[in-house]
PDB file of N, CA and C in Angstrom:
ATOM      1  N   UNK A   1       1.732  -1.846 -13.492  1.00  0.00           N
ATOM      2  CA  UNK A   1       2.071  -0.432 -13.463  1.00  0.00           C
ATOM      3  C   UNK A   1       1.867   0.122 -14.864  1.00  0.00           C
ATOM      4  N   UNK A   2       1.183   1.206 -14.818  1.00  0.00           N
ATOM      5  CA  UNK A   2       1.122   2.252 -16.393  1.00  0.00           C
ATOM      6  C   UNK A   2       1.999   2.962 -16.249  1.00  0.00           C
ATOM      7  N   UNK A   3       2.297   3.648 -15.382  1.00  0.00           N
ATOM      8  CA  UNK A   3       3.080   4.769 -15.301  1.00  0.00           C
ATOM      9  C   UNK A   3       4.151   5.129 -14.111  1.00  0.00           C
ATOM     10  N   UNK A   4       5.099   4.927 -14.148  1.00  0.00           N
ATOM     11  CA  UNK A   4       6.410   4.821 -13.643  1.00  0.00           C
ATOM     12  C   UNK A   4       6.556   6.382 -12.828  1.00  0.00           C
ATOM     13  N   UNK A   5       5.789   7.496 -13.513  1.00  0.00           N
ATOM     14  CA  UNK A   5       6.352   8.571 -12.853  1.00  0.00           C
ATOM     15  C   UNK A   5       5.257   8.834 -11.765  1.00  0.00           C
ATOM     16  N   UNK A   6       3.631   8.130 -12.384  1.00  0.00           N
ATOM     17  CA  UNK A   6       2.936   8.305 -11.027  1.00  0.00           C
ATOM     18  C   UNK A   6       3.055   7.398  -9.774  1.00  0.00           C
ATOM     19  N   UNK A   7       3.580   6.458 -10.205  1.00  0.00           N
ATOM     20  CA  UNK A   7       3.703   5.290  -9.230  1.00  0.00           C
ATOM     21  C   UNK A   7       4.876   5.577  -8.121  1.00  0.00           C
ATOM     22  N   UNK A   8       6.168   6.522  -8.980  1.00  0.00           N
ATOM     23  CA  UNK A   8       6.837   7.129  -8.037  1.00  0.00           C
ATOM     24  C   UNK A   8       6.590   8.499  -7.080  1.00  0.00           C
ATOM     25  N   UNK A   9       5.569   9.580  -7.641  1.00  0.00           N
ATOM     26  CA  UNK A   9       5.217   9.963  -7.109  1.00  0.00           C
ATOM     27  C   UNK A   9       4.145   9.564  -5.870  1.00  0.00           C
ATOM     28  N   UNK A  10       3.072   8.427  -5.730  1.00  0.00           N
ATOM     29  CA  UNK A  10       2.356   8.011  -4.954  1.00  0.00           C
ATOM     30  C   UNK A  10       3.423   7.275  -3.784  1.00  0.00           C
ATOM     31  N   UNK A  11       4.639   6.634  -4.294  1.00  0.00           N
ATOM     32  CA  UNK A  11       4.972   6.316  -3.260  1.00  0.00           C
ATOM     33  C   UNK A  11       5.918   7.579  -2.416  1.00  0.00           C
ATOM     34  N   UNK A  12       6.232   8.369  -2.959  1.00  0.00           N
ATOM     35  CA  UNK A  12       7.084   9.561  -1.915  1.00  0.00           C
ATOM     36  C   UNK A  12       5.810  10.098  -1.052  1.00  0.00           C
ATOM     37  N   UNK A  13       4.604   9.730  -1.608  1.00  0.00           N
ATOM     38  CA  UNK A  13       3.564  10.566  -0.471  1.00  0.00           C
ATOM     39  C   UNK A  13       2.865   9.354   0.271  1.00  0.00           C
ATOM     40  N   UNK A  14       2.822   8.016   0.309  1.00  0.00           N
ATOM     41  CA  UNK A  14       2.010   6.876   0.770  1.00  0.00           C
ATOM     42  C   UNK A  14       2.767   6.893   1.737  1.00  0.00           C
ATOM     43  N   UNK A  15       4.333   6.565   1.672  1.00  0.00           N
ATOM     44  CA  UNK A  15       5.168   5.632   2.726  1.00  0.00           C
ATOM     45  C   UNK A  15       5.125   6.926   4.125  1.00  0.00           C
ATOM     46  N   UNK A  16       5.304   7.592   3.412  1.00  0.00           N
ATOM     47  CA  UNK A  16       5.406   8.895   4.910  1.00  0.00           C
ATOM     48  C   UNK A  16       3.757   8.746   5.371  1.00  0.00           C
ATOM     49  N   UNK A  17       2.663   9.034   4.866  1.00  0.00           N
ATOM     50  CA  UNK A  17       1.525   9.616   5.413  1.00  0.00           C
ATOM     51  C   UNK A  17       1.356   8.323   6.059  1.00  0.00           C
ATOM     52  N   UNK A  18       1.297   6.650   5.544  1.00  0.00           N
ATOM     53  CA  UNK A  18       0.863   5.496   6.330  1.00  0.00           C
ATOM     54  C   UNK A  18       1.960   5.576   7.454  1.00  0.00           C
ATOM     55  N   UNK A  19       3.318   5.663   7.358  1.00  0.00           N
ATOM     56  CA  UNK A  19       4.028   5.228   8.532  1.00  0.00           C
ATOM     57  C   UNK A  19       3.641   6.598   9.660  1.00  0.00           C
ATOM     58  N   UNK A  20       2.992   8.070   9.078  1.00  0.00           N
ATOM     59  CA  UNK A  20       3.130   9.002   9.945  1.00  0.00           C
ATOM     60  C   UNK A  20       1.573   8.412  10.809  1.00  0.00           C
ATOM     61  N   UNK A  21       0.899   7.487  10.450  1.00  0.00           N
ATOM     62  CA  UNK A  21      -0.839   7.084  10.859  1.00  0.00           C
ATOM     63  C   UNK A  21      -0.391   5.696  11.217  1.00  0.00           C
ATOM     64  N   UNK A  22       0.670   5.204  12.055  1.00  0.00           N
ATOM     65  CA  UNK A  22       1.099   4.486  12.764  1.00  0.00           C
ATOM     66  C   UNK A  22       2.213   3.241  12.026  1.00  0.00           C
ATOM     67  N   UNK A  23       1.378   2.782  10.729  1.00  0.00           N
ATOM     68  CA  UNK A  23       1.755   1.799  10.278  1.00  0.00           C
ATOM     69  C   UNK A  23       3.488   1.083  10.111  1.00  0.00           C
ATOM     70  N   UNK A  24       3.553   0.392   9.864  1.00  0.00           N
ATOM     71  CA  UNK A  24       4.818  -0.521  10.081  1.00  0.00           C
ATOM     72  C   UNK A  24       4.955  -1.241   8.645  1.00  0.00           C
ATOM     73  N   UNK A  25       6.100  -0.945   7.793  1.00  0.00           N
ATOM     74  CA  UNK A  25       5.876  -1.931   6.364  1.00  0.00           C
ATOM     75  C   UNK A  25       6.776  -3.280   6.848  1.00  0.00           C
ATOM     76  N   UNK A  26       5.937  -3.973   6.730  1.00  0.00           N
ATOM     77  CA  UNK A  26       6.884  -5.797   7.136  1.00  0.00           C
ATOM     78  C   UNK A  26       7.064  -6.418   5.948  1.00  0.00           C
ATOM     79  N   UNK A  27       7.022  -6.059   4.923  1.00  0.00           N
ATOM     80  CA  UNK A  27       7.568  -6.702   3.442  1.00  0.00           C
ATOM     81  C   UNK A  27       6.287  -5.803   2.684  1.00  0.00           C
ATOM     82  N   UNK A  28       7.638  -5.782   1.400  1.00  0.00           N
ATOM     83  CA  UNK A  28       7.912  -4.878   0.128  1.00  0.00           C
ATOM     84  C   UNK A  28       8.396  -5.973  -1.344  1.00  0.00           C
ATOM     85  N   UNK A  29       7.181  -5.918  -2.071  1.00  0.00           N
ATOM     86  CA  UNK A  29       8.178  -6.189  -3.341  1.00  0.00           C
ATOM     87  C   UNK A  29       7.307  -7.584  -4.316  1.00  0.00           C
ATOM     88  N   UNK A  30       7.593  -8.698  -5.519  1.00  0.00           N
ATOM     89  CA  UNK A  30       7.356  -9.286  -5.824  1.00  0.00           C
ATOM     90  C   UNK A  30       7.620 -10.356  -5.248  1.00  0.00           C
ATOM     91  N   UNK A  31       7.299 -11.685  -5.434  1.00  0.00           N
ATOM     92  CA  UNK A  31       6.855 -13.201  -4.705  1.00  0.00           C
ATOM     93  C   UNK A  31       8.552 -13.791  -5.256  1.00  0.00           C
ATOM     94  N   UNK A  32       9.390 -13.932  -4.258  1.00  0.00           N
ATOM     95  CA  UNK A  32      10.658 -14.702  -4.033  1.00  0.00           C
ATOM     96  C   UNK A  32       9.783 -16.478  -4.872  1.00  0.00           C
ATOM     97  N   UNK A  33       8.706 -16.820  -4.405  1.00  0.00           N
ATOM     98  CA  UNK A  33       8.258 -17.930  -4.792  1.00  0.00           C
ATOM     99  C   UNK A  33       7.065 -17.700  -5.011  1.00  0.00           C
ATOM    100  N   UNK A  34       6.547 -18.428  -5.646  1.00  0.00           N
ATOM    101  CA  UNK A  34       4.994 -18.333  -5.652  1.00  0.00           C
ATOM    102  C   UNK A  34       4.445 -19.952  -6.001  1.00  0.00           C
ATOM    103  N   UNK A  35       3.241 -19.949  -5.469  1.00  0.00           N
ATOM    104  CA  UNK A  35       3.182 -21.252  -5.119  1.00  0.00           C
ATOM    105  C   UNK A  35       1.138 -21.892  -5.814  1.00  0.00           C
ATOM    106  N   UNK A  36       0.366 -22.365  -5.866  1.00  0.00           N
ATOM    107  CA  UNK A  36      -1.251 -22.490  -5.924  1.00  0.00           C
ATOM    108  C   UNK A  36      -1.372 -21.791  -7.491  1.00  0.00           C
ATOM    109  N   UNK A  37      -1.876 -20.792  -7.492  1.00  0.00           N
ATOM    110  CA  UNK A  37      -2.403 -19.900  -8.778  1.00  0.00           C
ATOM    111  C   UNK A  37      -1.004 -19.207  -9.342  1.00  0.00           C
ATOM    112  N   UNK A  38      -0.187 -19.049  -8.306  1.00  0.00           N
ATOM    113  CA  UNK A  38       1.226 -18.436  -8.623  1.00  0.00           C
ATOM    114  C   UNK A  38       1.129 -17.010  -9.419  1.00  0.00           C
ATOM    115  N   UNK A  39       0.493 -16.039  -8.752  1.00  0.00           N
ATOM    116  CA  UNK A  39       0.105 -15.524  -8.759  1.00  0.00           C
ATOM    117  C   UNK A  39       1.667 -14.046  -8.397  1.00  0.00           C
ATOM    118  N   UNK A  40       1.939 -13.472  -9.602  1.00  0.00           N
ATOM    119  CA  UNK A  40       3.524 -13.180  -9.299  1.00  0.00           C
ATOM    120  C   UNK A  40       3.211 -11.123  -9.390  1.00  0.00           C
ATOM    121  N   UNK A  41       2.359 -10.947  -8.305  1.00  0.00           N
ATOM    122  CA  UNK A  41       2.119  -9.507  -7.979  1.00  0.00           C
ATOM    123  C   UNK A  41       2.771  -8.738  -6.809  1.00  0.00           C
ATOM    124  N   UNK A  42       3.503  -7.541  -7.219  1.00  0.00           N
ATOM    125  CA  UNK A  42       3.873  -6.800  -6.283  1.00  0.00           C
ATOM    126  C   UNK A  42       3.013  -6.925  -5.151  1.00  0.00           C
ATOM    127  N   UNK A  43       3.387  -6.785  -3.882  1.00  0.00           N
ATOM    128  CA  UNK A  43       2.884  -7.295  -2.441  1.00  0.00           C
ATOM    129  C   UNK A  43       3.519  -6.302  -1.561  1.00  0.00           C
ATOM    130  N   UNK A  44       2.596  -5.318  -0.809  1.00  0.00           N
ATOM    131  CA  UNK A  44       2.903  -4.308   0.226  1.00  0.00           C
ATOM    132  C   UNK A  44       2.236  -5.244   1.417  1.00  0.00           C
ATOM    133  N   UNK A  45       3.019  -5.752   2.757  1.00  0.00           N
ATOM    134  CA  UNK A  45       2.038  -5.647   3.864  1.00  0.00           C
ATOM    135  C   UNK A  45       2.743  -5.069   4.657  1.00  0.00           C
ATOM    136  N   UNK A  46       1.430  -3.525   5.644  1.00  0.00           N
ATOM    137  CA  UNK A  46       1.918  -2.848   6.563  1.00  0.00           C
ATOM    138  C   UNK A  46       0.576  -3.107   7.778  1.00  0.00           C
ATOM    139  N   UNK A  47       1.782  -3.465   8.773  1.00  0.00           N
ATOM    140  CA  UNK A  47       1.113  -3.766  10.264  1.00  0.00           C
ATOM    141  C   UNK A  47       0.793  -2.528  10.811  1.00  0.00           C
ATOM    142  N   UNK A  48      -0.793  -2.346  11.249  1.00  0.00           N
ATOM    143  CA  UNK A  48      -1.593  -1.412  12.051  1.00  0.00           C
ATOM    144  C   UNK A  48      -1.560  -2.016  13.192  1.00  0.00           C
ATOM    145  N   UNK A  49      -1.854  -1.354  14.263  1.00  0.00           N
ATOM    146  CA  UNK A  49      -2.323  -1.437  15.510  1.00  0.00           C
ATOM    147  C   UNK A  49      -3.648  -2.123  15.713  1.00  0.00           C
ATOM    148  N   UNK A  50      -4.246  -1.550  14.635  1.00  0.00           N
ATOM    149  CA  UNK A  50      -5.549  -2.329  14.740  1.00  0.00           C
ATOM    150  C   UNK A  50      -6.808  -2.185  12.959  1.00  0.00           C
ATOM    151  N   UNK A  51      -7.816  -2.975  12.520  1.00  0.00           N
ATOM    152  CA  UNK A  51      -8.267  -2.547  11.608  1.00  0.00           C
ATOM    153  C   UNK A  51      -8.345  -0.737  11.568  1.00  0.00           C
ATOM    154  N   UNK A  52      -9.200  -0.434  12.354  1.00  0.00           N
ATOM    155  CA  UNK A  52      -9.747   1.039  12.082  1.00  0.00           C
ATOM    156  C   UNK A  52      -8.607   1.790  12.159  1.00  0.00           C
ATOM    157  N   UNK A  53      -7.354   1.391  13.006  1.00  0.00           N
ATOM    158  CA  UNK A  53      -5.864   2.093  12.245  1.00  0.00           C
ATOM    159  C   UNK A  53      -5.588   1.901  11.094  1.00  0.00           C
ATOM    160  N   UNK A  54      -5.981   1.272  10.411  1.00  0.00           N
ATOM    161  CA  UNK A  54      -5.550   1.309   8.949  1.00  0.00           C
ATOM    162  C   UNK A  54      -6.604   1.741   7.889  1.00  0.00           C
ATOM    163  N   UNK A  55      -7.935   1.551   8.498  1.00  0.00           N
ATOM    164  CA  UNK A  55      -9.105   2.415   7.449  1.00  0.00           C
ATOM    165  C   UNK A  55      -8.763   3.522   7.868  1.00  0.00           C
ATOM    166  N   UNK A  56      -8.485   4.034   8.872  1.00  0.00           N
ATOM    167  CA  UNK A  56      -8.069   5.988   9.514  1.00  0.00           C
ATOM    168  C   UNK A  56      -6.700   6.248   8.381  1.00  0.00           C
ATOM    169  N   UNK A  57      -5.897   4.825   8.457  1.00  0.00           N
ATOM    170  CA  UNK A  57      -4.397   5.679   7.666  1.00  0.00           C
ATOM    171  C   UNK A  57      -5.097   5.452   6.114  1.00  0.00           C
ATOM    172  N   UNK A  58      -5.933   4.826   5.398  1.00  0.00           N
ATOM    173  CA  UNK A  58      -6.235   4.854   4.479  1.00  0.00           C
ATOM    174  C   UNK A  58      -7.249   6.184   3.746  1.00  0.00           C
ATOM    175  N   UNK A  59      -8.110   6.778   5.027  1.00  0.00           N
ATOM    176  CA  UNK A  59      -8.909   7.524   4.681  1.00  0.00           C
ATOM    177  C   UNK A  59      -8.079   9.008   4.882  1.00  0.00           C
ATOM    178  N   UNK A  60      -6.655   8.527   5.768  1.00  0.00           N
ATOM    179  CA  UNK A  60      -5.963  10.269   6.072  1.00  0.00           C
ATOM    180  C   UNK A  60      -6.099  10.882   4.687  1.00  0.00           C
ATOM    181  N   UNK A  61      -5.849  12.384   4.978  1.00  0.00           N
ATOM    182  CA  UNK A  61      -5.652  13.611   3.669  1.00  0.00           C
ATOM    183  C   UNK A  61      -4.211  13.014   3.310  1.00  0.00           C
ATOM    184  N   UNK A  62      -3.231  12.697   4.025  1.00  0.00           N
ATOM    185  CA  UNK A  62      -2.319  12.573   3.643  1.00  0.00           C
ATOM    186  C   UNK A  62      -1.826  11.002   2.585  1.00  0.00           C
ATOM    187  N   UNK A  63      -2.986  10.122   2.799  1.00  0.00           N
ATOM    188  CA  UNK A  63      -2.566   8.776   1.948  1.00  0.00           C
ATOM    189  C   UNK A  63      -3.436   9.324   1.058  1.00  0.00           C
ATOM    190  N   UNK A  64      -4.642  10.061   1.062  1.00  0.00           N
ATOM    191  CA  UNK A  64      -5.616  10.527  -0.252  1.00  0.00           C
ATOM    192  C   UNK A  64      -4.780  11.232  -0.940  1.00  0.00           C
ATOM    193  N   UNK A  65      -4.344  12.091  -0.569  1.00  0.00           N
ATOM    194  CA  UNK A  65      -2.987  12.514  -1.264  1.00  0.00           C
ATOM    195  C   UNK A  65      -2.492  12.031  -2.463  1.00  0.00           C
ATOM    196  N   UNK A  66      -1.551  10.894  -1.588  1.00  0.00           N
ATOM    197  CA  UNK A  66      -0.936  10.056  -2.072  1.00  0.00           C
ATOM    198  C   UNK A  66      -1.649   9.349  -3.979  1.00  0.00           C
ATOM    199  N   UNK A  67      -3.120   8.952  -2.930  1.00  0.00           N
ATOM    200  CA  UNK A  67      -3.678   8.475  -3.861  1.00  0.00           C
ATOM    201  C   UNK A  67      -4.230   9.275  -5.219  1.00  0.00           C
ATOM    202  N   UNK A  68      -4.317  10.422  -5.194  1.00  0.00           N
ATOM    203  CA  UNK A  68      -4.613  11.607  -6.236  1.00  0.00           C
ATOM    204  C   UNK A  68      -3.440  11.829  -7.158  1.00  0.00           C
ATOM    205  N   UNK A  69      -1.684  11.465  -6.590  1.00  0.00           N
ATOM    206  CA  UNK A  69      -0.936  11.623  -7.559  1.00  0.00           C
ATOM    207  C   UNK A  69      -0.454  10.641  -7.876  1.00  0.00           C
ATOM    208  N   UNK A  70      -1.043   8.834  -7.770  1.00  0.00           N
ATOM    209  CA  UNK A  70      -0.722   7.849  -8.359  1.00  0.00           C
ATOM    210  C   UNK A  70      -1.990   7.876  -9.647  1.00  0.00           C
ATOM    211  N   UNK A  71      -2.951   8.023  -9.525  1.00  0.00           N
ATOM    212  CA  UNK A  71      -4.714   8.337 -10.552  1.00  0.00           C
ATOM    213  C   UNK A  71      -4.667   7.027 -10.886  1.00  0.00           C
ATOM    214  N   UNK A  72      -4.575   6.831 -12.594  1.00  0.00           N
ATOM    215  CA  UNK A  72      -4.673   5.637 -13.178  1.00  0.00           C
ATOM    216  C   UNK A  72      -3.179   5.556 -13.276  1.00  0.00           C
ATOM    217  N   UNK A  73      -2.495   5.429 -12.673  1.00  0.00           N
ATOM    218  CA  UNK A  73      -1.020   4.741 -13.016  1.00  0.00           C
ATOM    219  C   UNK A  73      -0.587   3.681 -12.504  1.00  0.00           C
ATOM    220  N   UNK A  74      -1.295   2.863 -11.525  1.00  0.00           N
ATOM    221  CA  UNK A  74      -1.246   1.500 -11.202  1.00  0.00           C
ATOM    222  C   UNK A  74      -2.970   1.062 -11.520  1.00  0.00           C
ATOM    223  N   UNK A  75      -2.574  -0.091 -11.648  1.00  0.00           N
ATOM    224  CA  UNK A  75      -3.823  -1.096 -10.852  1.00  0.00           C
ATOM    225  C   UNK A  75      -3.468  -1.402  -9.891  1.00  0.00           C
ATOM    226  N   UNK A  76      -4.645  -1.661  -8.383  1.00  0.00           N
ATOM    227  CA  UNK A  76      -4.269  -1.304  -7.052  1.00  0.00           C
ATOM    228  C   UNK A  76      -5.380  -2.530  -6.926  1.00  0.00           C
ATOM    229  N   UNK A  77      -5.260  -3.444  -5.458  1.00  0.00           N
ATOM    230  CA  UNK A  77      -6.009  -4.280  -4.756  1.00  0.00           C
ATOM    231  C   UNK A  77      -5.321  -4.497  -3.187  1.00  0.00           C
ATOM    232  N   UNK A  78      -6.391  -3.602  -2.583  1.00  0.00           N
ATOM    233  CA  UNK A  78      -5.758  -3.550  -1.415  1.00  0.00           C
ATOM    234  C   UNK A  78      -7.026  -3.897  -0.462  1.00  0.00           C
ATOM    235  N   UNK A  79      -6.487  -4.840   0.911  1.00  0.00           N
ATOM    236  CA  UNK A  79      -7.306  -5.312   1.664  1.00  0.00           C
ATOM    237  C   UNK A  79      -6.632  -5.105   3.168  1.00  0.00           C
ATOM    238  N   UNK A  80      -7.148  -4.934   4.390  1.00  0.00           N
ATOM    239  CA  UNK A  80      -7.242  -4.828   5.590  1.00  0.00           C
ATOM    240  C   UNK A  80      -7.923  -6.229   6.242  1.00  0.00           C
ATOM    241  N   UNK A  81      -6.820  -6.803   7.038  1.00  0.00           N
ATOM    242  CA  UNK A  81      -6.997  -7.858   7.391  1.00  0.00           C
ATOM    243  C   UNK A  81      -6.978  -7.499   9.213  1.00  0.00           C
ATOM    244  N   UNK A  82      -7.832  -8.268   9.541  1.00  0.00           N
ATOM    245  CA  UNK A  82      -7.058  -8.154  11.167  1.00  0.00           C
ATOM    246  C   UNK A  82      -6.155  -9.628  11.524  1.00  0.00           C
ATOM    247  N   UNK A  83      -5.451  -9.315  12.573  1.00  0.00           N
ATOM    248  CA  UNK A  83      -4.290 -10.436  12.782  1.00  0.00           C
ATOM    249  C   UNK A  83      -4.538 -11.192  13.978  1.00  0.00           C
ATOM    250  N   UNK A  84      -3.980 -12.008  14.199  1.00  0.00           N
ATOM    251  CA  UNK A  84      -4.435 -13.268  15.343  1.00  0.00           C
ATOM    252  C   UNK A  84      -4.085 -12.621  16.018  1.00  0.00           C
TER     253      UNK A  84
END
């Protein structure tokens, strides 16, 4: 994180626009353990319905949003997985 006030602003506009584009947050936060590379990074995963539910909640106006008032105030690595 660079910046504490954009990072809080991106999240008052992320958590509403992804959960309003279906999504579900199933864990929030840093690694209780970490284990291989140990690798000790904040970790969002939110359950879609399906991939293209989550490229749709990623591409909404409302997570772009989001993403316009976080700018450079995080470093971000985010991936879309589909689930068994």
């Amino acid at each position: 994180m660079h910046d504490a006030d954009k990072v809080a602003a991106y999240a008052e506009l992320a958590g509403p626009a992804l959960r309003g584009a279906g999504g579900r947050f199933l864990a929030r936060g840093n690694p209780a353990v970490t284990f291989e590379k140990g690798e000790s990074t904040r970790t969002v995963v939110i359950e879609f319905e399906s991939v293209g539910a989550a490229v749709a909640a990623h591409d909404s106006e409302g997570y772009q949003e989001a993403l316009r008032a976080l700018g450079d105030g995080a470093d971000r690595d985010l991936r879309v997985v589909p689930g068994a």
